[in-house]
Protein backbone atom coordinates (compact mmCIF):
# COMPACT_ATOMS: atom_id res chain seq x y z
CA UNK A 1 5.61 14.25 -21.86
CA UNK A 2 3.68 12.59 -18.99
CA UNK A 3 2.63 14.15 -16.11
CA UNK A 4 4.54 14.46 -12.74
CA UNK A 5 2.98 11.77 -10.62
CA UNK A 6 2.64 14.00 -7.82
CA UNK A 7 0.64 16.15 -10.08
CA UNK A 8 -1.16 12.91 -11.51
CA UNK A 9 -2.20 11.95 -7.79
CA UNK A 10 -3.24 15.73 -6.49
CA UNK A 11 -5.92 15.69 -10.14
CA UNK A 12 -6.90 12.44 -9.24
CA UNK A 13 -7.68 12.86 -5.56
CA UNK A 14 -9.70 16.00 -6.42
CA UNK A 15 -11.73 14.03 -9.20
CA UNK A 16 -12.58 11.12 -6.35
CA UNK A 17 -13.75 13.68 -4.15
CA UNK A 18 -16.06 16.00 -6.77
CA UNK A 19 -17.71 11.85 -7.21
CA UNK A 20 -18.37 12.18 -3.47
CA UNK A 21 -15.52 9.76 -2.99
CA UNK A 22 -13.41 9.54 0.48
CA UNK A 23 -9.37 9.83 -1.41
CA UNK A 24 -5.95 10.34 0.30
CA UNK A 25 -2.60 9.48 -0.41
CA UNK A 26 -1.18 7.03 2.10
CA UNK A 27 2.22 6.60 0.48
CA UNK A 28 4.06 9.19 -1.15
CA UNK A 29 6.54 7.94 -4.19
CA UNK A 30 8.75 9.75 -6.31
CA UNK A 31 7.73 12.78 -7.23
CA UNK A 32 8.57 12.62 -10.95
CA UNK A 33 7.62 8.58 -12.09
CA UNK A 34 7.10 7.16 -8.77
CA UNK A 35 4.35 4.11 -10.04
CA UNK A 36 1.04 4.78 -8.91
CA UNK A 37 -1.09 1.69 -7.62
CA UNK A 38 -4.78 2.80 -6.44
CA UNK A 39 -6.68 0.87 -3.48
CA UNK A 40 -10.26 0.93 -3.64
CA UNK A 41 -11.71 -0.18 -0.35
CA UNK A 42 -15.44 -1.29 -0.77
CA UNK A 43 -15.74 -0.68 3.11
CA UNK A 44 -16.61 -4.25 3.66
CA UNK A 45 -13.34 -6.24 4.52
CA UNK A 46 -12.81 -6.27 0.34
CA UNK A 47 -10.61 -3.85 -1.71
CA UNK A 48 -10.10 -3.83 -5.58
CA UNK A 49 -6.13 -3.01 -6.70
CA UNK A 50 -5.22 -1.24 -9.64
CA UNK A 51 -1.26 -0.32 -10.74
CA UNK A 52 0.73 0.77 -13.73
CA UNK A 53 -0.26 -1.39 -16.92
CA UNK A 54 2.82 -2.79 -18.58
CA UNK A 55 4.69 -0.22 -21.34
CA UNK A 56 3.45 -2.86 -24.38
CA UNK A 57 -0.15 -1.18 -23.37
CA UNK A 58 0.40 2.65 -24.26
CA UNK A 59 -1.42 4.35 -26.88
CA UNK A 60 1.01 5.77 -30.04
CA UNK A 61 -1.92 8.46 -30.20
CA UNK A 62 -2.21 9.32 -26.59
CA UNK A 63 1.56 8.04 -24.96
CA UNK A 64 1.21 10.33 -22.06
CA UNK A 65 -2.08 8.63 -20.55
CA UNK A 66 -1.48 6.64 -17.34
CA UNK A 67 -2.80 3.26 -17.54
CA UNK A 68 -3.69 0.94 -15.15
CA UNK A 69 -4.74 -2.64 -15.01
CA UNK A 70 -6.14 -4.90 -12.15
CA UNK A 71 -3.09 -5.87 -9.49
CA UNK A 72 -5.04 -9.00 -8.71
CA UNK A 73 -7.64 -11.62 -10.47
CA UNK A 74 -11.00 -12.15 -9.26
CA UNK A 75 -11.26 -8.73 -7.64
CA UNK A 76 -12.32 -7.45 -4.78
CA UNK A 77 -9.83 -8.99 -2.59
CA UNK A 78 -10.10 -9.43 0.94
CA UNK A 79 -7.62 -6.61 2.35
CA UNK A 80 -5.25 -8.54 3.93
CA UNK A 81 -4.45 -9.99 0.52
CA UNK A 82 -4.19 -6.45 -1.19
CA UNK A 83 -1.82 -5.23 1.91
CA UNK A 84 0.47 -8.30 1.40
CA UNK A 85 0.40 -7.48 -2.34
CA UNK A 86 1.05 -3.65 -1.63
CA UNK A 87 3.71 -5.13 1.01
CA UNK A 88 5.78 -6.86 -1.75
CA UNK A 89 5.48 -4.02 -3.94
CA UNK A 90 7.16 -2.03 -1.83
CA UNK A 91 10.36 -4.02 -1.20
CA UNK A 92 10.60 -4.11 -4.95
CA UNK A 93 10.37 -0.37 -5.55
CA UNK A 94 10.40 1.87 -2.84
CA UNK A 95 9.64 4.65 -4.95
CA UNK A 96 5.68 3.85 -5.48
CA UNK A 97 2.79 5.77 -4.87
CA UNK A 98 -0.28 4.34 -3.11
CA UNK A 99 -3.77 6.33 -3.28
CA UNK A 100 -6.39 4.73 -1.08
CA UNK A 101 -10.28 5.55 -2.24
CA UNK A 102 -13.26 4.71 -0.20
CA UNK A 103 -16.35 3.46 -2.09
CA UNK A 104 -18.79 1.44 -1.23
CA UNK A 105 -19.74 0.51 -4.89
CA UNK A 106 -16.28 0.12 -5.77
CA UNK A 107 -15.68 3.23 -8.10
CA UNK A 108 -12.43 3.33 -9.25
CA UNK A 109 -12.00 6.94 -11.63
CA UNK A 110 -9.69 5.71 -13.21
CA UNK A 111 -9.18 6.95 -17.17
CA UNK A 112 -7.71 4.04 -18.76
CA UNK A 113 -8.32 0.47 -17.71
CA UNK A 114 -6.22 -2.31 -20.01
CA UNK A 115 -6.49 -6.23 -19.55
């Protein structure tokens, strides 16, 4: 069984800040599976974009893992392309989460990249 996403986020948050990381959660989703998507802001006009990797990229061993994958190619994106992106999202599923990280270098703390 996966973890609650609200519990997912809270874990997650704490982890960006222990990494001296600036985290909040600027959209709340559905508590239970809302999908997650993760902003990193490099605090230069650029952000890299992370969401839910597609089902076909689950581990047998580990099924409960989140994964996530790069939203965009040829990341960072200027932020006015991620905030159209994250715009679109939206009207598709109202239900997502979006976490917001500040890092200059671009650390994401993320478990599981795929793609």
């Amino acid at each position: 069984m996966r973890l609650k996403s609200s519990i997912w986020v809270s874990a997650y948050i704490r982890r960006c800040m222990i990494e001296g990381a600036y985290a909040v959660v600027r959209r709340r989703g559905a508590e239970e599976a809302g999908a997650i998507f993760v902003k990193v802001d490099r605090l230069d006009g650029t952000s890299d974009l992370f969401g839910p990797a597609p089902q076909t990229e689950f581990d047998d061993a580990q099924p409960t893992d989140r994964a996530f994958m790069a939203s965009l190619r040829d990341q960072p994106k200027p932020n006015d392309e991620i905030e159209t992106y994250l715009g679109r999202q939206i009207k598709f599923d109202p239900d997502i989460w979006i976490v917001e990280v500040e890092d200059r270098n671009g650390r994401n703390f993320l478990e599981r990249i795929v793609g």
